[in-house]
C-alpha atoms as a PDB file:
ATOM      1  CA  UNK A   1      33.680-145.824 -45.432  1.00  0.00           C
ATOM      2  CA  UNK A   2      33.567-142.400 -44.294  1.00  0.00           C
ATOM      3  CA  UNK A   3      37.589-142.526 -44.883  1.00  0.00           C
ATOM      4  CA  UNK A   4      37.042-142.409 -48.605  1.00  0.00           C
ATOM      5  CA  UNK A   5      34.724-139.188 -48.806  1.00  0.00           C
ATOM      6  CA  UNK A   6      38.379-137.453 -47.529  1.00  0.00           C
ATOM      7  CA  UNK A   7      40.921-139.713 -49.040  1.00  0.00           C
ATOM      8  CA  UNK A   8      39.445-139.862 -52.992  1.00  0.00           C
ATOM      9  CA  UNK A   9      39.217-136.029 -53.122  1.00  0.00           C
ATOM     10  CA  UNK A  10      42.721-136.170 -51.672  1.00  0.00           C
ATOM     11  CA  UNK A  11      44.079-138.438 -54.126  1.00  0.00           C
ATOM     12  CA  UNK A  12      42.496-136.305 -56.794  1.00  0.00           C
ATOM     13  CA  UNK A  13      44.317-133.107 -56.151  1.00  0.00           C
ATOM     14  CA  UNK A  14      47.645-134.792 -54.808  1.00  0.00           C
ATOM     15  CA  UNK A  15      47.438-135.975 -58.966  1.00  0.00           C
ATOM     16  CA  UNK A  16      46.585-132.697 -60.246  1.00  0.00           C
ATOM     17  CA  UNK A  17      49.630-131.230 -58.444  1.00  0.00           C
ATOM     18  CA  UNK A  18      51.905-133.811 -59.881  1.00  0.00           C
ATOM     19  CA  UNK A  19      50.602-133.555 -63.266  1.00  0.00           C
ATOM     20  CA  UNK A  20      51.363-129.887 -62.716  1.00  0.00           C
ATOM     21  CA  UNK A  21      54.538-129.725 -61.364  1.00  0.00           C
ATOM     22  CA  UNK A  22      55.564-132.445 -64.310  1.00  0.00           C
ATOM     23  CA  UNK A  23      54.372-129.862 -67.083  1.00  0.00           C
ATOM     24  CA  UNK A  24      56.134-126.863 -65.484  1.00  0.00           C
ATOM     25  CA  UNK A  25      59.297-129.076 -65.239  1.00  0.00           C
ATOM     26  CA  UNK A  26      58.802-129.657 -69.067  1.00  0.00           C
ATOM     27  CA  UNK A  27      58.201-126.325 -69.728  1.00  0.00           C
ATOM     28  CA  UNK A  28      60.926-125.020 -67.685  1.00  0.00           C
ATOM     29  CA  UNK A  29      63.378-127.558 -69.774  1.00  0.00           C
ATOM     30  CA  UNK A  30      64.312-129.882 -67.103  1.00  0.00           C
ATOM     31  CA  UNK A  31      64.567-133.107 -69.474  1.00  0.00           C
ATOM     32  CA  UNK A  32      65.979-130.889 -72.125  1.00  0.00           C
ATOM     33  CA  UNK A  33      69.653-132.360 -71.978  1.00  0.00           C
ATOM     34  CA  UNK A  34      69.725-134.953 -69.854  1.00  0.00           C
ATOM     35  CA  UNK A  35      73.440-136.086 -70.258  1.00  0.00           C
ATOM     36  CA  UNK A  36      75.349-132.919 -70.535  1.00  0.00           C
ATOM     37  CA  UNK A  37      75.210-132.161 -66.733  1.00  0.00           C
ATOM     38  CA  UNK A  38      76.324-135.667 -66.049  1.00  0.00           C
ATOM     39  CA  UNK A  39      79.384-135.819 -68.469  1.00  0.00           C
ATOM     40  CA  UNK A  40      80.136-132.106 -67.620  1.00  0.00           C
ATOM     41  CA  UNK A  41      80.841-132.908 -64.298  1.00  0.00           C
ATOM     42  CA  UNK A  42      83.391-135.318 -65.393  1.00  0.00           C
ATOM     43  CA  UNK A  43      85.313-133.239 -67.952  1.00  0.00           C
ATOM     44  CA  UNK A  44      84.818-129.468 -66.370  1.00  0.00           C
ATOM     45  CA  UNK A  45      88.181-128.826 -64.284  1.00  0.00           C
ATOM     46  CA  UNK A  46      88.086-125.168 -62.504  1.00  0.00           C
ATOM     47  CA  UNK A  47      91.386-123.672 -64.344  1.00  0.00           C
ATOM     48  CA  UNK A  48      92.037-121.258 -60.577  1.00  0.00           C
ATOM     49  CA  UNK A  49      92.623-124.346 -58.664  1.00  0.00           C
ATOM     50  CA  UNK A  50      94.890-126.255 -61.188  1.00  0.00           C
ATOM     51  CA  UNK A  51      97.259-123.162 -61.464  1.00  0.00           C
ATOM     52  CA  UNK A  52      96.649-123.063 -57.945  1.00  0.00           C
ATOM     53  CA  UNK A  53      97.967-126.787 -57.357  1.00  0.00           C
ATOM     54  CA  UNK A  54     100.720-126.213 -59.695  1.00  0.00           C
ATOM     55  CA  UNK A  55     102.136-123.069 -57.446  1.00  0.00           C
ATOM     56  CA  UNK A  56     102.050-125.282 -54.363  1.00  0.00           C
ATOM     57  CA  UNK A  57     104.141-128.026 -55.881  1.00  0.00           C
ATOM     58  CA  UNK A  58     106.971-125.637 -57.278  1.00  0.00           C
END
């Protein structure tokens, strides 16, 4: 019994923290654009290393 006297007052503030740190993230624009970083990934190509590649192959 004497457990929950620590662990509720615990709880509390371990849910004010994430409450917190999910506002900032909103704030900060984290859910903003949720699939441009995923499809960028797929059609960004770094143009140094393709004109790289095609050096090595001539």
């Amino acid at each position: 019994m004497e457990s929950l006297i620590i662990l509720i007052p615990l709880a509390l503030i371990l849910i004010a923290v994430a409450i917190k740190l999910f506002f900032w993230a909103v704030d900060d624009g984290q859910f903003d654009d949720l699939e441009g970083p995923a499809h960028s990934i797929l059609f960004d190509e770094p143009q140094q290393i393709a004109k790289a590649n095609a050096h090595d192959h001539k």
